[in-house]
PDB file of N, CA and C in Angstrom:
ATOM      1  N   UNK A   1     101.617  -1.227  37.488  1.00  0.00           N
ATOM      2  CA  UNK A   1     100.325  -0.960  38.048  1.00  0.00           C
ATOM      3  C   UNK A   1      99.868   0.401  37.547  1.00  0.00           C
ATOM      4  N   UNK A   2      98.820   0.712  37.209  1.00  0.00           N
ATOM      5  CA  UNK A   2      97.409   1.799  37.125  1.00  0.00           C
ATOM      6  C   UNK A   2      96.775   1.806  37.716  1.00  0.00           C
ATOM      7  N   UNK A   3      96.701   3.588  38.510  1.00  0.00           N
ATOM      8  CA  UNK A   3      95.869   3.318  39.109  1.00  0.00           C
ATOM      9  C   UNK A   3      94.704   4.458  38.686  1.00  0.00           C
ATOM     10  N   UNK A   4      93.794   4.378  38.183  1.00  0.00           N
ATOM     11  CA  UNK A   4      92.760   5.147  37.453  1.00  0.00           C
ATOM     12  C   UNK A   4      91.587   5.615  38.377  1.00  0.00           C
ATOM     13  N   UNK A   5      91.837   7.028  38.572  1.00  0.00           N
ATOM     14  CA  UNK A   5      90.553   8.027  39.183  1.00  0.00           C
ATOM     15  C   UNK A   5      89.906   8.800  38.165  1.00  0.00           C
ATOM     16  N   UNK A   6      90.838  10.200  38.022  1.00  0.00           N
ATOM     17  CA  UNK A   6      90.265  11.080  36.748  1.00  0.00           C
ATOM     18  C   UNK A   6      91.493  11.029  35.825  1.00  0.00           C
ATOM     19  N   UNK A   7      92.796  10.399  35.899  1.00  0.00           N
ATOM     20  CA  UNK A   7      93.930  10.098  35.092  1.00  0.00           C
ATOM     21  C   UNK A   7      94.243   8.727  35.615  1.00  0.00           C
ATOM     22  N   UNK A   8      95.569   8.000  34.514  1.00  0.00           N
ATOM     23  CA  UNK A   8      95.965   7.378  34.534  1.00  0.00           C
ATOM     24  C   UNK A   8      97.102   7.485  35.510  1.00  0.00           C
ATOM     25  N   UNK A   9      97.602   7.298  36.674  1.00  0.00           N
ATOM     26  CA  UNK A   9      98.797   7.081  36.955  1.00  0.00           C
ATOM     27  C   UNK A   9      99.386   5.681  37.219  1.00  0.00           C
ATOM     28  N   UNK A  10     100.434   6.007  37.090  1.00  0.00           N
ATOM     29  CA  UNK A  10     101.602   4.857  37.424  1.00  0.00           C
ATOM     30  C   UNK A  10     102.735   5.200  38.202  1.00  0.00           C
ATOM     31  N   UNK A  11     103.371   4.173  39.173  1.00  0.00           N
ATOM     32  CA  UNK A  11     104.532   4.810  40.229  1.00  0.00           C
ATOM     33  C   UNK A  11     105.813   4.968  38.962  1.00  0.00           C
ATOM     34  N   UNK A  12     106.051   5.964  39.704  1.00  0.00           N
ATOM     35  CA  UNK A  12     107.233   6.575  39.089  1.00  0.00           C
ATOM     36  C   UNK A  12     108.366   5.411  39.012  1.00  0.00           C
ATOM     37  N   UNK A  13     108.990   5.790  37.685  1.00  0.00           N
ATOM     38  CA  UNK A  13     110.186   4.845  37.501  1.00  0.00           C
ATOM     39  C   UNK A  13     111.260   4.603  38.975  1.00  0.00           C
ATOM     40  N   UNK A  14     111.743   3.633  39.954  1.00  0.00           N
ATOM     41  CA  UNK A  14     112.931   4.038  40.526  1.00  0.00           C
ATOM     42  C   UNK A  14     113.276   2.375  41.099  1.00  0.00           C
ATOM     43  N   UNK A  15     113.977   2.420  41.716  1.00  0.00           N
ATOM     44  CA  UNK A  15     114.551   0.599  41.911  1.00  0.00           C
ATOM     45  C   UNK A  15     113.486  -0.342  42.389  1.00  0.00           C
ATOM     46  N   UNK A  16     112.433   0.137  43.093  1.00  0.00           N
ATOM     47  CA  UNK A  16     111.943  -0.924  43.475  1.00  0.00           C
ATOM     48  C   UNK A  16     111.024  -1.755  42.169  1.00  0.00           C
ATOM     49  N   UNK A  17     110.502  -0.568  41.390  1.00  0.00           N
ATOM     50  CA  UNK A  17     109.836  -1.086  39.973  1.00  0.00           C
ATOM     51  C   UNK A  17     110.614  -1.084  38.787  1.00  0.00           C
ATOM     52  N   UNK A  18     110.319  -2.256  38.487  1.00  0.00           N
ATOM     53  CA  UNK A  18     111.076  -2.633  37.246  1.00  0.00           C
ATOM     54  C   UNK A  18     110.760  -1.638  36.147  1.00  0.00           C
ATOM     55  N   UNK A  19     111.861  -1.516  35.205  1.00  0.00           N
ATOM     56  CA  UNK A  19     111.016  -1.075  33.944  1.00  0.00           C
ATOM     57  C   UNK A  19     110.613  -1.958  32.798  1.00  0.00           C
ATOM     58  N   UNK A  20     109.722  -1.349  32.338  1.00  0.00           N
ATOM     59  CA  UNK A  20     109.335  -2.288  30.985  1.00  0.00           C
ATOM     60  C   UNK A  20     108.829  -1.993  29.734  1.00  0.00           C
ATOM     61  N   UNK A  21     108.914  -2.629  28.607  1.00  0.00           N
ATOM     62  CA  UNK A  21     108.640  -2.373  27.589  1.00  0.00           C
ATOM     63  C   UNK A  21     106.856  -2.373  27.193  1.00  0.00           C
ATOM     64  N   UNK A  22     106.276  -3.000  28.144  1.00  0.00           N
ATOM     65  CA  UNK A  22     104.974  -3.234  28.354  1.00  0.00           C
ATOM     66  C   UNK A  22     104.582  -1.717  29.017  1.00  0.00           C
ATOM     67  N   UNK A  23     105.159  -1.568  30.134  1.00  0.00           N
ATOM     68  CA  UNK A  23     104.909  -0.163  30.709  1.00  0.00           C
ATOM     69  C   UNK A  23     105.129   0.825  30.259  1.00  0.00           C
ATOM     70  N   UNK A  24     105.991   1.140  29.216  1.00  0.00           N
ATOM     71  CA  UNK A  24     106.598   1.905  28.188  1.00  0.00           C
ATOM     72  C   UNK A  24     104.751   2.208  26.988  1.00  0.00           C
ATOM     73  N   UNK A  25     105.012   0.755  26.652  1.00  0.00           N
ATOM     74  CA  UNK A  25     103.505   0.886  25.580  1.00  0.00           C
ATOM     75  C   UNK A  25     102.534   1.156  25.898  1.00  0.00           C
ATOM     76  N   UNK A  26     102.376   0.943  27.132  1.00  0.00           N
ATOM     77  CA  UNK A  26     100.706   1.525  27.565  1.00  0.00           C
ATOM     78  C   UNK A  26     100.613   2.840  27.942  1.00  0.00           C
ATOM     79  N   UNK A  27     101.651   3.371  28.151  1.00  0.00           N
ATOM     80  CA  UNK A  27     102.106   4.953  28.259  1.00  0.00           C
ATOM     81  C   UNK A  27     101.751   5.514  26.933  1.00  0.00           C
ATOM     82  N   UNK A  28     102.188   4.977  25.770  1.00  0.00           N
ATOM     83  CA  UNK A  28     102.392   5.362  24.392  1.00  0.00           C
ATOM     84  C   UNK A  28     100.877   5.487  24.281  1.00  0.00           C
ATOM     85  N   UNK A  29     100.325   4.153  24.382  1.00  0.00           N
ATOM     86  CA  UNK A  29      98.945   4.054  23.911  1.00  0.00           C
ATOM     87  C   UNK A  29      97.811   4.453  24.395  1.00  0.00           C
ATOM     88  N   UNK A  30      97.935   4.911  25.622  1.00  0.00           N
ATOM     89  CA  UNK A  30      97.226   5.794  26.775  1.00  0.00           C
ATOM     90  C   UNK A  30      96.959   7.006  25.867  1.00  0.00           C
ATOM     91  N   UNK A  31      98.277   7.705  25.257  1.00  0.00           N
ATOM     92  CA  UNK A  31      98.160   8.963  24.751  1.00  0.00           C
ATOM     93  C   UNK A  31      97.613   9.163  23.102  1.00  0.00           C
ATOM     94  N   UNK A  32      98.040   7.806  22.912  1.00  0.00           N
ATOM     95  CA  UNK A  32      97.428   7.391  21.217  1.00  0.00           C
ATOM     96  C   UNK A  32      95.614   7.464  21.575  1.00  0.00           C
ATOM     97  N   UNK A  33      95.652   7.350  22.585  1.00  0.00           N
ATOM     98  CA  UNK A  33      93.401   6.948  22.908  1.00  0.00           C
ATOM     99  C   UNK A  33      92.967   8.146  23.959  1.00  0.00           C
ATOM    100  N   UNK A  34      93.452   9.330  24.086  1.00  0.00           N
ATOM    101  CA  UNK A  34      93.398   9.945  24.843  1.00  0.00           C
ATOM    102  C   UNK A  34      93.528   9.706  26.055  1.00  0.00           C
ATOM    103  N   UNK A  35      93.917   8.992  26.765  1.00  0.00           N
ATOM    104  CA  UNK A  35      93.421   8.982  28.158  1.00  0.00           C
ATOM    105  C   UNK A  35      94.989   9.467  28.959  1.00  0.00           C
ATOM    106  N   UNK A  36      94.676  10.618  29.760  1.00  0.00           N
ATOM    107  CA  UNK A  36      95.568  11.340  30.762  1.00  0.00           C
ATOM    108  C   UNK A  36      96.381  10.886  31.114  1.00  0.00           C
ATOM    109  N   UNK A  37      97.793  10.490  30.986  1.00  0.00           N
ATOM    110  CA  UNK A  37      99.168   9.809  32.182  1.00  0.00           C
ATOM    111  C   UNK A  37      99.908  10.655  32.440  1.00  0.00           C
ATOM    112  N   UNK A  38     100.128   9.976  34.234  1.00  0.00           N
ATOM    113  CA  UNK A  38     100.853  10.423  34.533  1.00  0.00           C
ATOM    114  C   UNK A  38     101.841   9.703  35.596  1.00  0.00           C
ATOM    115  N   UNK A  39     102.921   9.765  35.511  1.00  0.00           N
ATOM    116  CA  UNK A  39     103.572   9.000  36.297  1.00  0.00           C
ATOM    117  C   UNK A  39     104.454   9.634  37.791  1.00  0.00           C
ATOM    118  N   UNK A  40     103.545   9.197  38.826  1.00  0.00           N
ATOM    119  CA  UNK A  40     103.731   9.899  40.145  1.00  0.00           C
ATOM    120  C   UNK A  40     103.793   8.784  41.277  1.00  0.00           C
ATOM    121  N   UNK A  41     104.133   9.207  42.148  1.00  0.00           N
ATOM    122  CA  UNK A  41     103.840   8.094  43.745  1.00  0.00           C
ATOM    123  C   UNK A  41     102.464   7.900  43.867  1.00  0.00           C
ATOM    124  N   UNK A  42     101.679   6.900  44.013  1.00  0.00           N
ATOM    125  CA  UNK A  42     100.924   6.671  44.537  1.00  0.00           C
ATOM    126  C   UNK A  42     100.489   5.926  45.858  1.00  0.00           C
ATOM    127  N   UNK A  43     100.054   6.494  46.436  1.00  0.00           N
ATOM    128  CA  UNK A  43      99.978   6.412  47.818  1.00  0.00           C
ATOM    129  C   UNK A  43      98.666   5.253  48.051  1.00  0.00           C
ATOM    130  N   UNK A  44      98.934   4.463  49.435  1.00  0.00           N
ATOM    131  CA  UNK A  44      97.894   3.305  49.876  1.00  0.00           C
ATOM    132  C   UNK A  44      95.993   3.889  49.620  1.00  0.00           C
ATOM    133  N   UNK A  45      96.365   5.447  50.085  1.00  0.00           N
ATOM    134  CA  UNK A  45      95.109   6.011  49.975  1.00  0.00           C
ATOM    135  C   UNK A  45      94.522   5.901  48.785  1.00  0.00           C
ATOM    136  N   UNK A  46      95.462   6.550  47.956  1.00  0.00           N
ATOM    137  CA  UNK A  46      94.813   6.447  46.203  1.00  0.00           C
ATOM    138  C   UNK A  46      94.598   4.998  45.572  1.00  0.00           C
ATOM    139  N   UNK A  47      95.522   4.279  46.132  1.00  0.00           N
ATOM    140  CA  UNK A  47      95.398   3.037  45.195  1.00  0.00           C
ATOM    141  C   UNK A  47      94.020   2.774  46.394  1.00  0.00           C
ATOM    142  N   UNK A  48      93.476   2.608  47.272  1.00  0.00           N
ATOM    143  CA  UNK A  48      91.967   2.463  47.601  1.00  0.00           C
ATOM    144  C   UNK A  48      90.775   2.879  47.188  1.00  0.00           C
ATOM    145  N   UNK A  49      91.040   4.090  46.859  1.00  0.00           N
ATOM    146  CA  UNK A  49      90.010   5.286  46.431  1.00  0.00           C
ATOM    147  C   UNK A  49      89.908   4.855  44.744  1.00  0.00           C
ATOM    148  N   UNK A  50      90.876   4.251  44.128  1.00  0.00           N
ATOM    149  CA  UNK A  50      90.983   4.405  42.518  1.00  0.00           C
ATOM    150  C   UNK A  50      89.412   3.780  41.998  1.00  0.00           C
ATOM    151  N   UNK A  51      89.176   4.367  40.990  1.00  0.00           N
ATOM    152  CA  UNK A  51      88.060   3.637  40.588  1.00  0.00           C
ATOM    153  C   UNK A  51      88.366   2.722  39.585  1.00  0.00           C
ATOM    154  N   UNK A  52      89.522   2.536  38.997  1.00  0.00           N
ATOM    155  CA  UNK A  52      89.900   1.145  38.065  1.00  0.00           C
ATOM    156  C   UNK A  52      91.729   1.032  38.322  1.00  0.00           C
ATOM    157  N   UNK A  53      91.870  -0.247  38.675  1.00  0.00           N
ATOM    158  CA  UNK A  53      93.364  -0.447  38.534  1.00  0.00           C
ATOM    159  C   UNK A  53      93.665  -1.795  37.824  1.00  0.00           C
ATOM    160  N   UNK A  54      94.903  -1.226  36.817  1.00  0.00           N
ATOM    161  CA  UNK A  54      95.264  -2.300  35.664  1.00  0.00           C
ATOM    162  C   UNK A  54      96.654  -2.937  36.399  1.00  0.00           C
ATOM    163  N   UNK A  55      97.220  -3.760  36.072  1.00  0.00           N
ATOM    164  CA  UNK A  55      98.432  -4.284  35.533  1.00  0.00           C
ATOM    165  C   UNK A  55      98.704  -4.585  34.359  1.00  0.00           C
ATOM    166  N   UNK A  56     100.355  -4.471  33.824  1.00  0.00           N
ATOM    167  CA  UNK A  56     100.517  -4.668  32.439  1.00  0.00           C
ATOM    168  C   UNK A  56     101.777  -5.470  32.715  1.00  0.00           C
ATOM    169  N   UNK A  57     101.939  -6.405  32.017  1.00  0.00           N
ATOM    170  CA  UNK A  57     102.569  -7.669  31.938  1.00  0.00           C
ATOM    171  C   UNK A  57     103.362  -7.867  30.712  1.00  0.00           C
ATOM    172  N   UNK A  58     104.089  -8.076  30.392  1.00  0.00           N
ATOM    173  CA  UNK A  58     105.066  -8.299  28.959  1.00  0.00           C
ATOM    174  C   UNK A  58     104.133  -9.737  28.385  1.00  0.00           C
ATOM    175  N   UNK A  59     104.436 -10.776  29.343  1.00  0.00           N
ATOM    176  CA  UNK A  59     103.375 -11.715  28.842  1.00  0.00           C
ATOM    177  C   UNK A  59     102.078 -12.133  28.798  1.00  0.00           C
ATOM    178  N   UNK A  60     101.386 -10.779  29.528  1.00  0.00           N
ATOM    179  CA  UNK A  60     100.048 -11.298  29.639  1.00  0.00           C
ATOM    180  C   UNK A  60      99.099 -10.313  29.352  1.00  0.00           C
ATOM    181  N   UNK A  61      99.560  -8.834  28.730  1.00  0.00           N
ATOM    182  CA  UNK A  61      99.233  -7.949  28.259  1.00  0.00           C
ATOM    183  C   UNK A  61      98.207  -6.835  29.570  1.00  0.00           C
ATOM    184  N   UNK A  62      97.644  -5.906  29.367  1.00  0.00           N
ATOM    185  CA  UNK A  62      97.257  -5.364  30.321  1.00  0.00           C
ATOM    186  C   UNK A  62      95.707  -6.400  31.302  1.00  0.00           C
ATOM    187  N   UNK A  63      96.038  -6.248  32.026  1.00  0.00           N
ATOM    188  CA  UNK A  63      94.740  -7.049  33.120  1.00  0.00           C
ATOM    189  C   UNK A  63      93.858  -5.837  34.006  1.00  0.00           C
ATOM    190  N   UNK A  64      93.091  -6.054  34.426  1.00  0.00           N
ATOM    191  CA  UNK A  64      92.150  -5.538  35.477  1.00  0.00           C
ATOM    192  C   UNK A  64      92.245  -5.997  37.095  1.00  0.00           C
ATOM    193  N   UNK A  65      92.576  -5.076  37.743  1.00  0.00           N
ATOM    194  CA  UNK A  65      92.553  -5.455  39.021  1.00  0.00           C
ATOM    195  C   UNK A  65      90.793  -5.241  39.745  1.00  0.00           C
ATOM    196  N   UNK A  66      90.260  -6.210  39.676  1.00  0.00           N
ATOM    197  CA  UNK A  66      88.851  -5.896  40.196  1.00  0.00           C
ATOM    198  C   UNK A  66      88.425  -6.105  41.640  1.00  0.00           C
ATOM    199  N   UNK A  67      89.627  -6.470  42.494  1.00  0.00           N
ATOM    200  CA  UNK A  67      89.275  -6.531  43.951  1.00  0.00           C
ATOM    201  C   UNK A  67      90.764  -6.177  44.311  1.00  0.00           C
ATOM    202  N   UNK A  68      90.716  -5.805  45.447  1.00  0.00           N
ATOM    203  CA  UNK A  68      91.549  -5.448  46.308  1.00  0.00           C
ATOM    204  C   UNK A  68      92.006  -5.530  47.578  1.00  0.00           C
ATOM    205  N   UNK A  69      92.251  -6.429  48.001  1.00  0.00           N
ATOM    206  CA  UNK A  69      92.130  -7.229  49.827  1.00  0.00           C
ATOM    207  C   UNK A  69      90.645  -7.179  49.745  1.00  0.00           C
ATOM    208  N   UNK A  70      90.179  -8.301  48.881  1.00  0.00           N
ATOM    209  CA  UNK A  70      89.047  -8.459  48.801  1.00  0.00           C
ATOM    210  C   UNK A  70      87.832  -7.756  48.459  1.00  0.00           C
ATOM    211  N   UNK A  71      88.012  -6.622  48.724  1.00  0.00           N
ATOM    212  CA  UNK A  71      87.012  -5.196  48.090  1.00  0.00           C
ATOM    213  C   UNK A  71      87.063  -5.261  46.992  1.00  0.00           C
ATOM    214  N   UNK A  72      85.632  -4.817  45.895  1.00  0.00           N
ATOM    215  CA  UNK A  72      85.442  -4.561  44.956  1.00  0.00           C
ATOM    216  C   UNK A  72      86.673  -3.116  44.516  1.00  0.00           C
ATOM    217  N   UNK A  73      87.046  -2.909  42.795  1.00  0.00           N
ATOM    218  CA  UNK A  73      87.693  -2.117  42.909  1.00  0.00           C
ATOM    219  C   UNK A  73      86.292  -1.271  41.735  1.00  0.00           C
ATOM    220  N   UNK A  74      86.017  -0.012  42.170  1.00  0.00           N
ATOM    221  CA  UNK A  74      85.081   0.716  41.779  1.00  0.00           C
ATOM    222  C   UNK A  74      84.094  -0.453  41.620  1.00  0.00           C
ATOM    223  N   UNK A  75      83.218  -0.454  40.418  1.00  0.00           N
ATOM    224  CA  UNK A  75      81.919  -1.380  40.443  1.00  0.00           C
ATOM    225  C   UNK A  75      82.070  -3.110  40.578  1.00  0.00           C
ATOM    226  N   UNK A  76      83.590  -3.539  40.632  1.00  0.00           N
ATOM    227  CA  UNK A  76      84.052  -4.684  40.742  1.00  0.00           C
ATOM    228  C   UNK A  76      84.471  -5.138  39.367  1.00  0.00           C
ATOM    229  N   UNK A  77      84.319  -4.624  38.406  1.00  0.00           N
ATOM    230  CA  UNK A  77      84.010  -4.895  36.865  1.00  0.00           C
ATOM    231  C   UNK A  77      85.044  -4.173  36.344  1.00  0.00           C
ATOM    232  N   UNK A  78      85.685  -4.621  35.067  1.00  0.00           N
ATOM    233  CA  UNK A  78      86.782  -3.696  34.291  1.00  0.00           C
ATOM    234  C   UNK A  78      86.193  -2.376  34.015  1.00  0.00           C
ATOM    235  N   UNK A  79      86.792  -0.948  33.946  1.00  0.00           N
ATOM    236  CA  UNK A  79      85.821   0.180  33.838  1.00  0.00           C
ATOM    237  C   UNK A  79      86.046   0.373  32.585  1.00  0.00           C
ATOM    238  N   UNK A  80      85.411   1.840  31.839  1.00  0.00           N
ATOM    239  CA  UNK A  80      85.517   2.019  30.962  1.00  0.00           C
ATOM    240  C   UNK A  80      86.914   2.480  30.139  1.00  0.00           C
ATOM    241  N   UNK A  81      87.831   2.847  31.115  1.00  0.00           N
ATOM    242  CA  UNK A  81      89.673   3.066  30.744  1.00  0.00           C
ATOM    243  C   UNK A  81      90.054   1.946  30.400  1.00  0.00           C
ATOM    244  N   UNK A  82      89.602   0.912  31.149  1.00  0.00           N
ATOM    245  CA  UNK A  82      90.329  -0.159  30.788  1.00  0.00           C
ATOM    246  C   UNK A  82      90.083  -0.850  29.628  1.00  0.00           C
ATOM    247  N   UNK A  83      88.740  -1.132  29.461  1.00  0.00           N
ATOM    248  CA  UNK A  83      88.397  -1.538  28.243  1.00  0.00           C
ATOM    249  C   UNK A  83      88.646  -0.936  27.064  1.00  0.00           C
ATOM    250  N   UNK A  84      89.325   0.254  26.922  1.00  0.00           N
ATOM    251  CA  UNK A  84      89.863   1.432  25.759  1.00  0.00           C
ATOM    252  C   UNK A  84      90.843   0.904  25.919  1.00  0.00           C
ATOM    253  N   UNK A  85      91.809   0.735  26.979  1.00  0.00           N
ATOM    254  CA  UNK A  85      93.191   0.411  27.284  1.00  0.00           C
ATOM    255  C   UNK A  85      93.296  -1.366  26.608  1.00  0.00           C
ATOM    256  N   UNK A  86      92.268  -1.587  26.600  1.00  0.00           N
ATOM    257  CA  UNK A  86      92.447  -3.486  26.454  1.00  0.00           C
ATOM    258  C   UNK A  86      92.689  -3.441  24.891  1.00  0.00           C
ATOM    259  N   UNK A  87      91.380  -2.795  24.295  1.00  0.00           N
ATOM    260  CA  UNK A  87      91.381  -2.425  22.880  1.00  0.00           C
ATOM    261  C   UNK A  87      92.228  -2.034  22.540  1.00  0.00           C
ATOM    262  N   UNK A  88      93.003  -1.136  22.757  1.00  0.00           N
ATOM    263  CA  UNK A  88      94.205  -0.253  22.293  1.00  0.00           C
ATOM    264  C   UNK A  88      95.365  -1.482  21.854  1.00  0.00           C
ATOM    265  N   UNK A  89      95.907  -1.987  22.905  1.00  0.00           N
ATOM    266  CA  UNK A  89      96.480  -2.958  23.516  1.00  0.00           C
ATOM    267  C   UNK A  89      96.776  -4.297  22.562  1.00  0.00           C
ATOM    268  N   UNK A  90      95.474  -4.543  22.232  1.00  0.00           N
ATOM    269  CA  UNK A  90      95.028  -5.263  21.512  1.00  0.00           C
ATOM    270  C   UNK A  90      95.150  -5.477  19.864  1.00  0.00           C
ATOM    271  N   UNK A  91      94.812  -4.248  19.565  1.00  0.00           N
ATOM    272  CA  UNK A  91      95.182  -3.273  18.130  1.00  0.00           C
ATOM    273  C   UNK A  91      96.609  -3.034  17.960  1.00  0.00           C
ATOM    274  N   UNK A  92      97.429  -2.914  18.980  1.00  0.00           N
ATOM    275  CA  UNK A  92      98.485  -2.511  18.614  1.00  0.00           C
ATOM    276  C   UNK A  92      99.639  -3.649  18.109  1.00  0.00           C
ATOM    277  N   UNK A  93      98.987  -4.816  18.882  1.00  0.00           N
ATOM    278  CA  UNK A  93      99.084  -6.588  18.986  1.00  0.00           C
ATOM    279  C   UNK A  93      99.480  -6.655  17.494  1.00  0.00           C
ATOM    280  N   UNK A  94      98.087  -6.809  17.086  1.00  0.00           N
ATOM    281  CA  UNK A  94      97.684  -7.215  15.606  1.00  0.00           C
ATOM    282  C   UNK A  94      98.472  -6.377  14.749  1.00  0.00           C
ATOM    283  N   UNK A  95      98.743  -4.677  14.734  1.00  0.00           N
ATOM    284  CA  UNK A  95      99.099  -3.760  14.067  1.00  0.00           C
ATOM    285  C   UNK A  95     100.775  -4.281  14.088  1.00  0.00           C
ATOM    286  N   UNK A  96     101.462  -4.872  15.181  1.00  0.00           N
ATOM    287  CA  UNK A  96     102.678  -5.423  15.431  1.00  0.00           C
ATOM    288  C   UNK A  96     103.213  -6.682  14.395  1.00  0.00           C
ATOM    289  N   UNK A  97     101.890  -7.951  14.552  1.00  0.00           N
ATOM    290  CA  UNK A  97     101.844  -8.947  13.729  1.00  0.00           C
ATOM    291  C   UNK A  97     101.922  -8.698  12.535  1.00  0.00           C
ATOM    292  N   UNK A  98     100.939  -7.659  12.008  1.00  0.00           N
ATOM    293  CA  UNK A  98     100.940  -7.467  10.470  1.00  0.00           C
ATOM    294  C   UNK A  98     102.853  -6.830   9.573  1.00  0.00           C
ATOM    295  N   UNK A  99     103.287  -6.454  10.532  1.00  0.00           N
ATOM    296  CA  UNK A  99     104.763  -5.767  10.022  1.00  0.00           C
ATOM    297  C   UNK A  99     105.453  -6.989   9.294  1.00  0.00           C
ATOM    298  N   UNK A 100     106.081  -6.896   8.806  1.00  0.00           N
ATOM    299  CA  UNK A 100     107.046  -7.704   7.992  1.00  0.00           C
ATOM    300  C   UNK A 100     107.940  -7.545   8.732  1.00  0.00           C
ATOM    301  N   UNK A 101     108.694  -8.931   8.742  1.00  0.00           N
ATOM    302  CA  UNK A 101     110.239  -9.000   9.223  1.00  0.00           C
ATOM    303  C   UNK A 101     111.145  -8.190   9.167  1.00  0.00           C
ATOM    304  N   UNK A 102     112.094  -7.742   9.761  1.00  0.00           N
ATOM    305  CA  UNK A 102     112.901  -6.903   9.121  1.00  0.00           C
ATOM    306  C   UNK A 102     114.558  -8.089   8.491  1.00  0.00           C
TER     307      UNK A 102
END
């Protein structure tokens, strides 16, 4: 999970969240597109207040969380992080495909 105000955060690595190689890359690629991470607790408050929250998935690549117990999350719509984050994401896809076998 992301939860996006004026940075990117994500809950800190520890048993209850898995780690991942997906969560790993969007860290990478966050910093490849500028956008701020940081990986801290986030609290019920913040994840309410956020104005964009993602998930990132090994198989389903990063998503948009656009409601939240039913509430819109900021304008209800993917924001503008995310859509950098989708692109990125996306690019890095293709930039992956193009490698030769080893």
């Amino acid at each position: 999970m992301h939860v996006i105000s004026r940075a990117r955060f994500t809950p800190a690595q520890r048993h209850q969240i898995l780690p991942g190689i997906t969560r790993d890359v969007v860290g990478e690629l966050a910093d490849r597109v500028g956008i701020v991470s940081r990986s801290a607790r986030v609290t019920e408050i913040e994840l309410r207040a956020a104005s964009e929250i993602w998930l990132a998935f090994s198989t389903r690549g990063v998503l948009p969380v656009t409601r939240l117990d039913g509430s819109p999350v900021g304008d209800g719509k993917p924001g503008p992080l995310f859509r950098r984050m989708h692109k990125a994401f996306q690019d890095y896809i293709r930039e992956l495909a193009g490698t030769p076998d080893l």
